[in-house]
C-alpha atoms as a PDB file:
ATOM      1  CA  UNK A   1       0.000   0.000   0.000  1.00  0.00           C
ATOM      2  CA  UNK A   2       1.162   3.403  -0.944  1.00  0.00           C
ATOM      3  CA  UNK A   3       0.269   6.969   0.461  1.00  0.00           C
ATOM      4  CA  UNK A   4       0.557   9.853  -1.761  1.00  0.00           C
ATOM      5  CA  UNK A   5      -0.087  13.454  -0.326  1.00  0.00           C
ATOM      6  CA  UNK A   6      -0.078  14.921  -3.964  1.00  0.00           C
ATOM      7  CA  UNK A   7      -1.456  14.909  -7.027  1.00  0.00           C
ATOM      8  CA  UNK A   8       1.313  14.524  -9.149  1.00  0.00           C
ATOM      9  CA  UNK A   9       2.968  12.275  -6.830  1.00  0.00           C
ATOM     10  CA  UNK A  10      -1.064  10.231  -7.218  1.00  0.00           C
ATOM     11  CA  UNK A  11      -1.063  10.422 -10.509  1.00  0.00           C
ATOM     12  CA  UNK A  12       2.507   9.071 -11.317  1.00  0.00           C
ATOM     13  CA  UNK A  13       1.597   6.583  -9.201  1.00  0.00           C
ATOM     14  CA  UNK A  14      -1.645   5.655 -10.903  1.00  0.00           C
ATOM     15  CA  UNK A  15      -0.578   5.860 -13.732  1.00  0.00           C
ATOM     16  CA  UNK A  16       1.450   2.618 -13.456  1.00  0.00           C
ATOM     17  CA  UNK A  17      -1.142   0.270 -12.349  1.00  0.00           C
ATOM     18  CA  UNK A  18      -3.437  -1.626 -14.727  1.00  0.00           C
ATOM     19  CA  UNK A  19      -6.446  -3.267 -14.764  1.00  0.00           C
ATOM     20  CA  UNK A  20      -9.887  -2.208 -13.638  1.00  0.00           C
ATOM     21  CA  UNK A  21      -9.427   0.507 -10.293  1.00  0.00           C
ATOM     22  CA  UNK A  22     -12.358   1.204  -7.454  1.00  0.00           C
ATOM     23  CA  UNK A  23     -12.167   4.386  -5.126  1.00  0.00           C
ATOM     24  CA  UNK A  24     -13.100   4.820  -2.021  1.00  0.00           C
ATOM     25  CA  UNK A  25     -13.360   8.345  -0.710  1.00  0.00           C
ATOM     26  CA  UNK A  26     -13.437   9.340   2.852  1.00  0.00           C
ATOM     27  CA  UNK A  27     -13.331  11.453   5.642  1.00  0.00           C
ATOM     28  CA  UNK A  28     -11.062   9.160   7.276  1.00  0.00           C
ATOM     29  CA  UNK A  29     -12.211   7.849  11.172  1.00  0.00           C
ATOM     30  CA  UNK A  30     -12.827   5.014   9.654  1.00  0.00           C
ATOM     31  CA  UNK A  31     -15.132   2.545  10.453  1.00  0.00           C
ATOM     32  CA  UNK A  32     -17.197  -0.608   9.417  1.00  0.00           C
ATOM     33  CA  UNK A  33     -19.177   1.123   7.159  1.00  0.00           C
ATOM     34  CA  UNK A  34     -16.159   2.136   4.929  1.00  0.00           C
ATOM     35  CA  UNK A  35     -14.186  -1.101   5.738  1.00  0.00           C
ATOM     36  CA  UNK A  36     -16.925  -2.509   3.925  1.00  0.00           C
ATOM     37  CA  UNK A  37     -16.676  -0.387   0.820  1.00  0.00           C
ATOM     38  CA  UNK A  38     -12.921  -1.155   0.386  1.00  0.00           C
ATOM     39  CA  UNK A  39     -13.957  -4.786   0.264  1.00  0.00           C
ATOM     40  CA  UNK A  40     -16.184  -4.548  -1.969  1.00  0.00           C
ATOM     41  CA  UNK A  41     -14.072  -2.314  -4.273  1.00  0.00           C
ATOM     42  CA  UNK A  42     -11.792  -5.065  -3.944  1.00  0.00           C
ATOM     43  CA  UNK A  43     -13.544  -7.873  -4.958  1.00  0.00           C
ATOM     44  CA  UNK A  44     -14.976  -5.804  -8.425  1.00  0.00           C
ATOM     45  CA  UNK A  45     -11.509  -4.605  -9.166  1.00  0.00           C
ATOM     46  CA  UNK A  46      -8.023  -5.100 -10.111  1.00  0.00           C
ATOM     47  CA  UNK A  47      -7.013  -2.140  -8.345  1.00  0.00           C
ATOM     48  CA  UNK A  48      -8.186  -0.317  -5.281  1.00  0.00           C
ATOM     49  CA  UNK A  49      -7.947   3.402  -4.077  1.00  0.00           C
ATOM     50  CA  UNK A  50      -8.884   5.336  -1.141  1.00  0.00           C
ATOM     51  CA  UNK A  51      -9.039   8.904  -0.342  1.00  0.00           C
ATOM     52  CA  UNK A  52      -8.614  10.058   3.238  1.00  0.00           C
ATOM     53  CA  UNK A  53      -9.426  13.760   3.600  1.00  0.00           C
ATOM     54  CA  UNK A  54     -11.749  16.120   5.866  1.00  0.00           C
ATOM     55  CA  UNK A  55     -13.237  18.046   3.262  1.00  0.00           C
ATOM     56  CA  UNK A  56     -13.527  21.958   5.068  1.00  0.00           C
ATOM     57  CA  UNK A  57     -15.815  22.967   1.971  1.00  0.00           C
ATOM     58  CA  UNK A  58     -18.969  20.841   3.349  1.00  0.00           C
ATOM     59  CA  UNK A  59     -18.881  22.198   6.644  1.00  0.00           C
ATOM     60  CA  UNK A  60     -20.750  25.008   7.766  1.00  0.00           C
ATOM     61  CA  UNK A  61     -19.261  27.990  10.034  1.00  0.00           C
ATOM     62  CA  UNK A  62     -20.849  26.216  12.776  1.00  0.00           C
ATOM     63  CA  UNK A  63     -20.532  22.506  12.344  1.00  0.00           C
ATOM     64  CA  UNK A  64     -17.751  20.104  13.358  1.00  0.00           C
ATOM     65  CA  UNK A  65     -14.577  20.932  11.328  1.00  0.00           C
ATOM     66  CA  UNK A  66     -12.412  21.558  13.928  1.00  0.00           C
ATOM     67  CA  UNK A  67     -13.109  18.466  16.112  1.00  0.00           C
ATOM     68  CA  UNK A  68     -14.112  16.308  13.523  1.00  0.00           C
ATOM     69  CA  UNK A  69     -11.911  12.747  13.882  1.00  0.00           C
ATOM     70  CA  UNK A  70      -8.270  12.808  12.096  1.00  0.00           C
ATOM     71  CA  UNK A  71      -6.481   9.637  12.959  1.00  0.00           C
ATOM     72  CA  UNK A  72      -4.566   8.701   9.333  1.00  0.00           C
ATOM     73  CA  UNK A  73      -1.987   6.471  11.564  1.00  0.00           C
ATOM     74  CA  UNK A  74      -5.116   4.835  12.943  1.00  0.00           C
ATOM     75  CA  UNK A  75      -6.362   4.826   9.488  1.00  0.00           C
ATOM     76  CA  UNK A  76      -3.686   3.480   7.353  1.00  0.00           C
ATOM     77  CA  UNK A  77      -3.484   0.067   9.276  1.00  0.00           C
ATOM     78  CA  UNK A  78      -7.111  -0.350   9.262  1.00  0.00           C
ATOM     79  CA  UNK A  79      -6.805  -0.429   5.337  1.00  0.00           C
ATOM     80  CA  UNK A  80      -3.391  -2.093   5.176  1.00  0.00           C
ATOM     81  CA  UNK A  81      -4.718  -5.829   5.667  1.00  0.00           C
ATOM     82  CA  UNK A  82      -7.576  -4.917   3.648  1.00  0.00           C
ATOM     83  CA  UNK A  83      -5.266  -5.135   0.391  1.00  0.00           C
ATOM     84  CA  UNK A  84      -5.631  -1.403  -0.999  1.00  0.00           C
ATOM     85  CA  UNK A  85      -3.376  -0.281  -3.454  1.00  0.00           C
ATOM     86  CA  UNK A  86      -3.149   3.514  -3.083  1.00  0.00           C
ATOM     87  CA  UNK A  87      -4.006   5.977  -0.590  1.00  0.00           C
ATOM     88  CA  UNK A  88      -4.518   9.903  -1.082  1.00  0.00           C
ATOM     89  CA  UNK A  89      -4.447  11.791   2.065  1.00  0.00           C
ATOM     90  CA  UNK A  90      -4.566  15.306   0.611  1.00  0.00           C
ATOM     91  CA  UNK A  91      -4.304  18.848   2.880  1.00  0.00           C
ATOM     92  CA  UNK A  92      -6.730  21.229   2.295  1.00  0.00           C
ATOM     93  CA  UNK A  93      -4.110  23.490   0.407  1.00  0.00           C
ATOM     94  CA  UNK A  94      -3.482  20.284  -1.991  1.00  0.00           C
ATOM     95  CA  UNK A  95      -7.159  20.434  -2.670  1.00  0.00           C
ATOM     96  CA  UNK A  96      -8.244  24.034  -2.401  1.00  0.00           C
ATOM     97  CA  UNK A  97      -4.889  25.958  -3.473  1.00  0.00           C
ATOM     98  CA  UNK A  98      -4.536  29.564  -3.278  1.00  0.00           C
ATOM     99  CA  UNK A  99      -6.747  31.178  -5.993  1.00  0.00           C
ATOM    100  CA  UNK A 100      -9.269  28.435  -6.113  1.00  0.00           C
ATOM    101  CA  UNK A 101     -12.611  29.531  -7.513  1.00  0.00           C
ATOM    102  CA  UNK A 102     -14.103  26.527  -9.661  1.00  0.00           C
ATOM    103  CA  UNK A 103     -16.894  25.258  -7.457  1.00  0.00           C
ATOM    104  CA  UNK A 104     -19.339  22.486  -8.725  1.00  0.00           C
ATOM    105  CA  UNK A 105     -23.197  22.735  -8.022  1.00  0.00           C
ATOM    106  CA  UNK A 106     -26.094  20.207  -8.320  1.00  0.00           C
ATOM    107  CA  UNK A 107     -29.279  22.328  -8.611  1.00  0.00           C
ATOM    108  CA  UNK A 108     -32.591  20.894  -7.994  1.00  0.00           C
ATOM    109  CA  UNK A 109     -31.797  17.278  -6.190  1.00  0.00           C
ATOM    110  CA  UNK A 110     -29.278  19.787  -3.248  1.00  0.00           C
ATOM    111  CA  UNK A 111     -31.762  21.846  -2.173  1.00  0.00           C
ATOM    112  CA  UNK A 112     -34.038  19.875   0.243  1.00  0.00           C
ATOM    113  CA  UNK A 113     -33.123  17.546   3.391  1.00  0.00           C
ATOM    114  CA  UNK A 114     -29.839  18.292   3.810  1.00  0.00           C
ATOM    115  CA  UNK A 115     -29.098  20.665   1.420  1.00  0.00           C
ATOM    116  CA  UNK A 116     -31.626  22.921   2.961  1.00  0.00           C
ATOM    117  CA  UNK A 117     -30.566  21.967   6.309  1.00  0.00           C
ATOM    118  CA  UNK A 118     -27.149  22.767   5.168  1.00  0.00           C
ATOM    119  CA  UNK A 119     -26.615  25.616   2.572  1.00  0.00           C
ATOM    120  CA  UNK A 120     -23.170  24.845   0.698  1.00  0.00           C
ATOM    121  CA  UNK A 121     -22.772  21.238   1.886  1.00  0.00           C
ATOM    122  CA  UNK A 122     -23.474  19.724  -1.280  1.00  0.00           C
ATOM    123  CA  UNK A 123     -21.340  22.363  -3.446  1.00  0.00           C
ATOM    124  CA  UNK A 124     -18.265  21.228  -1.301  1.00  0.00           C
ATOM    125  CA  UNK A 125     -19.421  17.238  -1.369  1.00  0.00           C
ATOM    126  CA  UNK A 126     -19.725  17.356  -5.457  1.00  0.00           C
ATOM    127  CA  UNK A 127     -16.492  19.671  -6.008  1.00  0.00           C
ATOM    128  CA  UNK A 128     -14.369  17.332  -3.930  1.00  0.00           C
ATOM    129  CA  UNK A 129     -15.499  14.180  -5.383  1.00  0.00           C
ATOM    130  CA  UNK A 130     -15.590  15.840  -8.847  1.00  0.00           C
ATOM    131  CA  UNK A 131     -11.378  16.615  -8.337  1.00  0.00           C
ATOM    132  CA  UNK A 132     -11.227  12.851  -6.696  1.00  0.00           C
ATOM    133  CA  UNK A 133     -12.675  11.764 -10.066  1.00  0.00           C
ATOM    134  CA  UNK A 134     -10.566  13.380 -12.352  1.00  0.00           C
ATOM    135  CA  UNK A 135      -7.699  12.498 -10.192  1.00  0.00           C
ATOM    136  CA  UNK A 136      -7.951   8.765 -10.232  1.00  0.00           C
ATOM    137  CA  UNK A 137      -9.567   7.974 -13.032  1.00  0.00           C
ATOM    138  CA  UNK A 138     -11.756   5.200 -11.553  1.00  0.00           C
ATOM    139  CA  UNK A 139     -13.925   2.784 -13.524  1.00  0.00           C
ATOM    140  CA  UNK A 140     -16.149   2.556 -10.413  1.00  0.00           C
ATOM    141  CA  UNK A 141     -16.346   4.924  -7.402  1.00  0.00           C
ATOM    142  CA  UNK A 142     -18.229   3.482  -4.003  1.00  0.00           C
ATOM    143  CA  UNK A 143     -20.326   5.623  -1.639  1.00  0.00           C
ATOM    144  CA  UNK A 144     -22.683   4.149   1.391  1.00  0.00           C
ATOM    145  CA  UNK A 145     -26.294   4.310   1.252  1.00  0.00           C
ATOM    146  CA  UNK A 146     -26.606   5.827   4.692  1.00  0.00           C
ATOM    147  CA  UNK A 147     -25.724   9.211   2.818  1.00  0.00           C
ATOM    148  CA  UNK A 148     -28.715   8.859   0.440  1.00  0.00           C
ATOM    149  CA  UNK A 149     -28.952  12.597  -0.926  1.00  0.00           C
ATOM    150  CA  UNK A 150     -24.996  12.775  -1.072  1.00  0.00           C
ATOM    151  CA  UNK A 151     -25.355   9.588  -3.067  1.00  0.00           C
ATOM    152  CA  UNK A 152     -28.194  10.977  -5.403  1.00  0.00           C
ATOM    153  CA  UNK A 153     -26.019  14.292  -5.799  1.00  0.00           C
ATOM    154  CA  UNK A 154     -22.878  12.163  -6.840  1.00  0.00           C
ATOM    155  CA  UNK A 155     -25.233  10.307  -9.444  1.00  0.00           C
ATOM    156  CA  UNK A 156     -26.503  13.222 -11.072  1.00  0.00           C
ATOM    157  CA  UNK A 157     -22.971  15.162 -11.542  1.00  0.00           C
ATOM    158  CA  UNK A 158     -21.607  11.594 -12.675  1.00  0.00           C
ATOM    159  CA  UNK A 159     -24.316  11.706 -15.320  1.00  0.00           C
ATOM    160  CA  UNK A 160     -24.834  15.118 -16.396  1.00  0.00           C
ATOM    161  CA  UNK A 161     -21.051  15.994 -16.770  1.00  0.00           C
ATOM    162  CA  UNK A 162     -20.195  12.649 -18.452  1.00  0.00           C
ATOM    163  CA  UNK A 163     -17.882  11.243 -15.680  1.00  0.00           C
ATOM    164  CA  UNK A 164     -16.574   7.814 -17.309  1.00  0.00           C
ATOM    165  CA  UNK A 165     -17.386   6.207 -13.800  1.00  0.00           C
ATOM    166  CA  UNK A 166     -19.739   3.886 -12.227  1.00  0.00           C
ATOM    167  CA  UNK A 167     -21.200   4.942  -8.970  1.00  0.00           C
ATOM    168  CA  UNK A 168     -21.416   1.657  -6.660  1.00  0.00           C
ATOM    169  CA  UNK A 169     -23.590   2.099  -3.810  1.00  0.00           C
ATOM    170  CA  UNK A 170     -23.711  -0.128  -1.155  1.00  0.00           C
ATOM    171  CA  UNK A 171     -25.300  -1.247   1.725  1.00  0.00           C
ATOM    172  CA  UNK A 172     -25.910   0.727   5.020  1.00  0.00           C
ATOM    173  CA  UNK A 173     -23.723  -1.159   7.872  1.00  0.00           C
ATOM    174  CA  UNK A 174     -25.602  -1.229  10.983  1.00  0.00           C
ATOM    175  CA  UNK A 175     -24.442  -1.865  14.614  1.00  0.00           C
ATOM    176  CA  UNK A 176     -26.491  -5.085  16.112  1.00  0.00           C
ATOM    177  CA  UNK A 177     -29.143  -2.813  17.647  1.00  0.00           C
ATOM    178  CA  UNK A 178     -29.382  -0.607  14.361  1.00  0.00           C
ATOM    179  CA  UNK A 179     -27.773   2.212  14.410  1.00  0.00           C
ATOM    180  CA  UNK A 180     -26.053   3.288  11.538  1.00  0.00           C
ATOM    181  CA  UNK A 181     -22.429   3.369  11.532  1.00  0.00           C
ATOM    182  CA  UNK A 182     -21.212   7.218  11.610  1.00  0.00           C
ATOM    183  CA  UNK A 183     -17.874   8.650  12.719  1.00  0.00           C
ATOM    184  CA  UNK A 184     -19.601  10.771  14.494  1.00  0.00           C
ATOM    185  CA  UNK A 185     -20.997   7.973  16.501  1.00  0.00           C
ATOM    186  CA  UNK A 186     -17.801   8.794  18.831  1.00  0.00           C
ATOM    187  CA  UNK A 187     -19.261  12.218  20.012  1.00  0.00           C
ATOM    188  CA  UNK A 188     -22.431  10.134  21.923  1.00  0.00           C
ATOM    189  CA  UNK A 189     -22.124   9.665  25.380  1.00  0.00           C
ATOM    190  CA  UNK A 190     -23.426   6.677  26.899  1.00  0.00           C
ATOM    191  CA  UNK A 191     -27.052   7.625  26.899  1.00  0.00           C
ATOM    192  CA  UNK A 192     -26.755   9.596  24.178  1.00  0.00           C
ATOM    193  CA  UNK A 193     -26.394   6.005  22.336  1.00  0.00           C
ATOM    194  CA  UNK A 194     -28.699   4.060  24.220  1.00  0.00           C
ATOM    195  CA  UNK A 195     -31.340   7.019  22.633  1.00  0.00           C
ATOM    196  CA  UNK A 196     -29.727   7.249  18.960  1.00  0.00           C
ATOM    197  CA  UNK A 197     -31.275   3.820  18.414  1.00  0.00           C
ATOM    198  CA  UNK A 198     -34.529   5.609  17.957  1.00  0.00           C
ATOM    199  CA  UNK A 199     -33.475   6.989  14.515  1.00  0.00           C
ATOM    200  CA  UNK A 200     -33.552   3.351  13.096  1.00  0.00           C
ATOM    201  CA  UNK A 201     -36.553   2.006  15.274  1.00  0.00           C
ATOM    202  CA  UNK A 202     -38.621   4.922  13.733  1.00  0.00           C
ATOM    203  CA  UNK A 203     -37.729   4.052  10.509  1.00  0.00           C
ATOM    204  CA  UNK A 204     -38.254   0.463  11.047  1.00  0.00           C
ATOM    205  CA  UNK A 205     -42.023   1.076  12.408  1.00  0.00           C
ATOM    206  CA  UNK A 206     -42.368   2.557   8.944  1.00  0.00           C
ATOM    207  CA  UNK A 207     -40.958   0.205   6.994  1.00  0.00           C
ATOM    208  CA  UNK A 208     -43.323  -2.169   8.879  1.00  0.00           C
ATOM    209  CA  UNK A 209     -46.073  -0.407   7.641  1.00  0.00           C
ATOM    210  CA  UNK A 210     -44.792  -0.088   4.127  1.00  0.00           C
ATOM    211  CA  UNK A 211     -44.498  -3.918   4.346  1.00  0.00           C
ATOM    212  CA  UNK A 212     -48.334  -3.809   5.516  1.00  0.00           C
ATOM    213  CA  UNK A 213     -49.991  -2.183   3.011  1.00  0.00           C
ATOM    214  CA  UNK A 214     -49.640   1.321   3.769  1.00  0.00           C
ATOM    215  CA  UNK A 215     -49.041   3.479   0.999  1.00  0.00           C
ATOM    216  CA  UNK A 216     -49.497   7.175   2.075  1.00  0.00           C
ATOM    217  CA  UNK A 217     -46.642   9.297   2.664  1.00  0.00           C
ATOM    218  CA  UNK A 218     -47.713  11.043   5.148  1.00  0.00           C
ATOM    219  CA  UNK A 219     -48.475   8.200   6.948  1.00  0.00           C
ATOM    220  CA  UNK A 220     -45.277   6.866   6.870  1.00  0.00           C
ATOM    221  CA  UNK A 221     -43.790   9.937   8.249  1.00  0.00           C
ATOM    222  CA  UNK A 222     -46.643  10.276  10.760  1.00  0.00           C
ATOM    223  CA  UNK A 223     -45.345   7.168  12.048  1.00  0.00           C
ATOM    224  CA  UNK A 224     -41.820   7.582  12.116  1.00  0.00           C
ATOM    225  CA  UNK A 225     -42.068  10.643  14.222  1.00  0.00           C
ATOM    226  CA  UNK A 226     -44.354   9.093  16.624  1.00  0.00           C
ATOM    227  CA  UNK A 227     -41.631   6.606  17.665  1.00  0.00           C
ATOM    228  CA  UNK A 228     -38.956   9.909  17.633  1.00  0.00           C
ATOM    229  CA  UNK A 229     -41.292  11.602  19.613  1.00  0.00           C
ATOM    230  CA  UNK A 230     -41.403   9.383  22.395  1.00  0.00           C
ATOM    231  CA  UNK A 231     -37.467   9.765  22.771  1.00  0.00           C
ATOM    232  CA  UNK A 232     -37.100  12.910  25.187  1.00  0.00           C
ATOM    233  CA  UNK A 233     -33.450  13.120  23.767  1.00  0.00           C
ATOM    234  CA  UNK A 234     -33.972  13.241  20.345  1.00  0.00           C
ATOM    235  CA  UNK A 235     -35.232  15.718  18.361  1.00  0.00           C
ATOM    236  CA  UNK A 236     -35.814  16.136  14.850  1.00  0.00           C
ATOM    237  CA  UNK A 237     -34.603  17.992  12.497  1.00  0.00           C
ATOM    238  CA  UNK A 238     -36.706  16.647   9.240  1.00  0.00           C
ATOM    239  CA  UNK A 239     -38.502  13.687   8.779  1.00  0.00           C
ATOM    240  CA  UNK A 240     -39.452  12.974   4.870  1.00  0.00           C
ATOM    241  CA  UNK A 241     -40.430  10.746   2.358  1.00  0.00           C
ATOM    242  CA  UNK A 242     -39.438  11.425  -1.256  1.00  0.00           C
ATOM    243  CA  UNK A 243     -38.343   9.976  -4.528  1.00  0.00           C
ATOM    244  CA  UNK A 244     -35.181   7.899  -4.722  1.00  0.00           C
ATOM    245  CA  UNK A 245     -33.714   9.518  -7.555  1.00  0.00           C
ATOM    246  CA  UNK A 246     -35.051  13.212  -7.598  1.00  0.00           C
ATOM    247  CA  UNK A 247     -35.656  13.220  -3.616  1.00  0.00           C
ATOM    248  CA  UNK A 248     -38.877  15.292  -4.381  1.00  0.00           C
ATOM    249  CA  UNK A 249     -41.647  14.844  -1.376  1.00  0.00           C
ATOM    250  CA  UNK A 250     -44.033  12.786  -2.592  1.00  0.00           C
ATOM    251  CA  UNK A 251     -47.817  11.676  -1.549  1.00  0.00           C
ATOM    252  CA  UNK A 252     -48.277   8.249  -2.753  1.00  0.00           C
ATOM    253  CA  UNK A 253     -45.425   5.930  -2.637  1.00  0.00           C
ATOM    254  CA  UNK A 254     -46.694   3.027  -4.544  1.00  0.00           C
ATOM    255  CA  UNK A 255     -43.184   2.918  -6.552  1.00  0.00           C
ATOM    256  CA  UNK A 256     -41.234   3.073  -3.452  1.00  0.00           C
ATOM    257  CA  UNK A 257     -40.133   5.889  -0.970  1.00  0.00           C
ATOM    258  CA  UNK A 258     -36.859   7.088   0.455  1.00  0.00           C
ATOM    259  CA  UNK A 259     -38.097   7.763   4.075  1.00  0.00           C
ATOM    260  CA  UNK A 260     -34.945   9.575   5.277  1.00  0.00           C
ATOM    261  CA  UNK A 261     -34.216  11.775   8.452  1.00  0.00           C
ATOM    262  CA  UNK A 262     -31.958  13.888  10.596  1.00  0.00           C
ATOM    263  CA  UNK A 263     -32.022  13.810  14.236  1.00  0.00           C
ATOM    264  CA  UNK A 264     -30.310  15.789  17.165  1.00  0.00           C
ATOM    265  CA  UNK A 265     -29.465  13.322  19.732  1.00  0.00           C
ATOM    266  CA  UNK A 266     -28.037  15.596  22.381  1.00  0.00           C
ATOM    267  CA  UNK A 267     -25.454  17.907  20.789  1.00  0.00           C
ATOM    268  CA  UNK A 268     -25.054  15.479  18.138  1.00  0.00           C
ATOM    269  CA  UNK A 269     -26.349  15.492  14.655  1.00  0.00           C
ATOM    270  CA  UNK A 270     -27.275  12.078  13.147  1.00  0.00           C
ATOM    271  CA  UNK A 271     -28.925  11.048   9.738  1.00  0.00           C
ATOM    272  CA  UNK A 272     -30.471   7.486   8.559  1.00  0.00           C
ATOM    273  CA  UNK A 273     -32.521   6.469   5.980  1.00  0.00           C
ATOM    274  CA  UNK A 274     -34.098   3.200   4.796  1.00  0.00           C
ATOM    275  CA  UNK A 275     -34.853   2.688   1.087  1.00  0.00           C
ATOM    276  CA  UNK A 276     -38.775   1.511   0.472  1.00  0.00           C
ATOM    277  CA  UNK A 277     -39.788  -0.770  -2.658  1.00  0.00           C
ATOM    278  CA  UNK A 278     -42.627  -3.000  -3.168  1.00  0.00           C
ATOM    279  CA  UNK A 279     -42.162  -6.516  -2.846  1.00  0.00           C
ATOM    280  CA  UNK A 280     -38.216  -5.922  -2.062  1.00  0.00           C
ATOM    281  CA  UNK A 281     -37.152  -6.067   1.536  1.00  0.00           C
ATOM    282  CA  UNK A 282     -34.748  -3.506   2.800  1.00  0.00           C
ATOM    283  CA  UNK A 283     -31.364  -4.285   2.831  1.00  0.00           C
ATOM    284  CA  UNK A 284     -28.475  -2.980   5.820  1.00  0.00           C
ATOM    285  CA  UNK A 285     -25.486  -5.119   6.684  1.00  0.00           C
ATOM    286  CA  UNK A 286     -25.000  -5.665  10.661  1.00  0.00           C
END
């Protein structure tokens, strides 16, 4: 395995191996949830990739930046046994240099959830995985389902600006009592994590209804906060059901529904979704 810190240094180095290559991009912390991405990068390709870097353009003046996990030590021998070719752990000056003004946006499926929650996220998410792109030159680039709307953002500006790369997404990875694995999973306190579990048992009363019979949106969103409701340390930021691919709110979900949410458990700031379609169950890795 081989760390590069710079993009010529990255791409002399990719440059020289052959065969079909997967990237993984990250934030670093890393966890399950990407562990499980490398693997399956590695089993579809020849070659695999990841990219370890805290990305300061999708944070907001007052999120986490600052004390957001950095452990690349930690990191590197996580993804050592794993088999991984190449590693770029960029700074933010190898990413954003002095001068930088090209910025990449993804109108219409940005603006809700947490685009709305978050004004700018998504033009720092899609500009740094646009540069990853053109930096590796992947044949196939792997994201988590847990970050639906990042995921549906990725599509489109893979699509409309003619990216020659396949956008793998894969499972959520769940811990055995269903949360969703998040680096920022480290911020909860002890009963902090006891309550995050409601974000997934909310979404599973849903789904249970889905799986009934119950086709109404707002039904299905009636339900899930009922369940967050009765959690005195949660509280939530959105609850919504909308279309998989253009994440417009929709009324009847007879196609399928993203039911997705965000949730404040404590001082921390936690999203999960479950994927809805007729006749096909759910899927999340534990």
């Amino acid at each position: 395995m081989i760390t590069a810190v710079n993009v010529p240094e990255l791409r002399r180095l990719r440059a020289g191996m052959r065969g079909d290559f997967g990237l993984v991009p990250t934030m670093g912390a890393l966890h399950e949830g990407h562990l499980s991405l490398v693997r399956r990068a590695r089993a579809e390709c020849d070659r695999t990739g990841v990219s370890i870097f805290v990305n300061p353009a999708q944070f907001g003046p007052n999120e986490d930046l600052h004390r957001y996990p950095r452990d690349l030590d930690r990191d590197l021998g996580l993804l050592e046994p794993l088999g991984v070719d190449l590693v770029f752990a960029p700074s933010p000056e190898t990413m954003y240099p002095a001068g930088f003004q090209s910025w990449v946006t993804v109108e219409e499926v940005s603006k809700g959830l947490e685009g709305g929650m978050r004004p700018g996220h998504f033009r720092g998410v899609a500009t740094a995985v646009a540069k990853l792109l053109n930096i590796f030159a992947p044949d196939r680039a792997y994201f988590g389902q847990k970050d639906a709307q990042q995921v549906a953002v990725i599509r489109r500006m893979v699509n409309d600006l003619n990216f020659p790369a396949e956008v793998v997404v894969c499972p959520t990875v769940r811990a055995p009592d269903g949360l969703a694995l998040s680096s920022r999973n480290a911020y909860l306190n002890p009963d902090e994590r006891q309550a995050a579990t409601v974000l997934y048992r909310a979404l599973s009363a849903a789904r249970d209804a889905f799986e009934a019979g119950e086709r109404k949106a707002s039904a299905l969103r009636a339900i899930t906060r009922a369940v967050l409701d009765a959690e005195p340390m949660a509280r939530a930021d959105y609850v919504s059901a909308s279309d998989p691919d253009t994440l417009a709110d929709i009324e009847g979900v007879g196609a399928g529904v993203l039911l997705s949410l965000a949730v404040r458990v404590g001082h921390v700031r936690l999203i999960d979704n479950l994927l809805l379609l007729p006749g096909k169950p759910n899927v999340s890795c534990h």
